[in-house]
C-alpha atoms as a PDB file:
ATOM      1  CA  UNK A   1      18.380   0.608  -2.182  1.00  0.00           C
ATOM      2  CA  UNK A   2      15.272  -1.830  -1.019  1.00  0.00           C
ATOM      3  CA  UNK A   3      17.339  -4.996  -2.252  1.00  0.00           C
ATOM      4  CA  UNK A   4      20.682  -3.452  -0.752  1.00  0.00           C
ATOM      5  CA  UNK A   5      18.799  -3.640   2.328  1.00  0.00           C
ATOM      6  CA  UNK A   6      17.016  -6.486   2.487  1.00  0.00           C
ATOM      7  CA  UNK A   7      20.510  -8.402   1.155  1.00  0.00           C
ATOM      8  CA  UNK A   8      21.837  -6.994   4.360  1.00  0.00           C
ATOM      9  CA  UNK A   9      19.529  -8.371   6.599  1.00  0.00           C
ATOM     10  CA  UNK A  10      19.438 -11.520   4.886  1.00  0.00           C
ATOM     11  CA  UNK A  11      23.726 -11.501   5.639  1.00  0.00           C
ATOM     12  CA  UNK A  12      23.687 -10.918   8.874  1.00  0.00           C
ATOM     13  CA  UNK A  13      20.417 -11.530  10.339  1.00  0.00           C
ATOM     14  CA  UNK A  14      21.601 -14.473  12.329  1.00  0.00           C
ATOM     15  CA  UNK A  15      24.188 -12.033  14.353  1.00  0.00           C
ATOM     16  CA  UNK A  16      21.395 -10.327  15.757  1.00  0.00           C
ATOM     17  CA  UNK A  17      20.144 -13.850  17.987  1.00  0.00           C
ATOM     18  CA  UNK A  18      24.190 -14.693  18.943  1.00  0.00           C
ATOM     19  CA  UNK A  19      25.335 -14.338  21.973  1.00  0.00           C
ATOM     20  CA  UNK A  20      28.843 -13.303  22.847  1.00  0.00           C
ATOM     21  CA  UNK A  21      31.126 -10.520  21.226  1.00  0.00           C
ATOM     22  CA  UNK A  22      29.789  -7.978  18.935  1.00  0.00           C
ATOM     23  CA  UNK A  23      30.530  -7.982  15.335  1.00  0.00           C
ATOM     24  CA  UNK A  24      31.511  -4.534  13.885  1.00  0.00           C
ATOM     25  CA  UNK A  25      29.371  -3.492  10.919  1.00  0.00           C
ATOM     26  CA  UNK A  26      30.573  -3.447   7.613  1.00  0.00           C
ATOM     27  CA  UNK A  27      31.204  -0.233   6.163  1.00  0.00           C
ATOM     28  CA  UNK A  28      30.394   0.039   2.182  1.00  0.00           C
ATOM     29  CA  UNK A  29      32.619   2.609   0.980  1.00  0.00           C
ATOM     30  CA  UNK A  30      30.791   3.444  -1.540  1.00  0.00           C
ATOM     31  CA  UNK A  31      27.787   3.668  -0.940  1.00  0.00           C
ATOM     32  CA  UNK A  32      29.447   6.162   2.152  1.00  0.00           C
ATOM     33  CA  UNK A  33      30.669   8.254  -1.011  1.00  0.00           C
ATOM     34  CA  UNK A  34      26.996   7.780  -3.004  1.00  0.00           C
ATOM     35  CA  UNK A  35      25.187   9.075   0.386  1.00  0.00           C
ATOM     36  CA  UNK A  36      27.818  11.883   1.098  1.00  0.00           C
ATOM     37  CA  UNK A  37      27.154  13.153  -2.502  1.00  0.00           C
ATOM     38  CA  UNK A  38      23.540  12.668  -1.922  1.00  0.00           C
ATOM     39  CA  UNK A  39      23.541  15.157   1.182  1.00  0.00           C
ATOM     40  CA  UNK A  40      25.632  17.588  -0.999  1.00  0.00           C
ATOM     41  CA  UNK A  41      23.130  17.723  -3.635  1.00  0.00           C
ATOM     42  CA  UNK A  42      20.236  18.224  -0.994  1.00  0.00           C
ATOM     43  CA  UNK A  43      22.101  20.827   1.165  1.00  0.00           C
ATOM     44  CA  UNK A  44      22.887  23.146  -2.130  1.00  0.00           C
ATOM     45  CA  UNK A  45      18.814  22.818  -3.187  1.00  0.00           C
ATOM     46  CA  UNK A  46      17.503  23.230   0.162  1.00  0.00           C
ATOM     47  CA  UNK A  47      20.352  26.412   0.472  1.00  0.00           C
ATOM     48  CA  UNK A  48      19.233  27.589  -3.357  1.00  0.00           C
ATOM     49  CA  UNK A  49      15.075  27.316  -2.251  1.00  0.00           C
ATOM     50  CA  UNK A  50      15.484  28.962   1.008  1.00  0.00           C
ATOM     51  CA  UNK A  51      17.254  32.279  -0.721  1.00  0.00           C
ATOM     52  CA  UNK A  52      14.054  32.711  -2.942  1.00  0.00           C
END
């Protein structure tokens, strides 16, 4: 996740000095699916450890 990061930054860390219009970020699909799962998995624990 460090190097997805940091591969990021290294993309578009140039946009952040420009000037003028704004670039929309780019939206990794997925890792949008990956994370979404990710929140699944901790909303069923944190449901399943708060009924004991």
């Amino acid at each position: 996740m460090i190097h997805q990061w940091k591969r990021a930054l290294l993309e578009s860390a140039s946009g952040v000095f420009e000037r003028g219009v704004r670039k929309t970020p780019k939206i990794d699909e997925e890792q949008v699916k990956e994370l979404h799962a990710k929140i699944g998995q901790l909303a069923l624990a944190n449901s399943f450890l708060s009924e004991s």
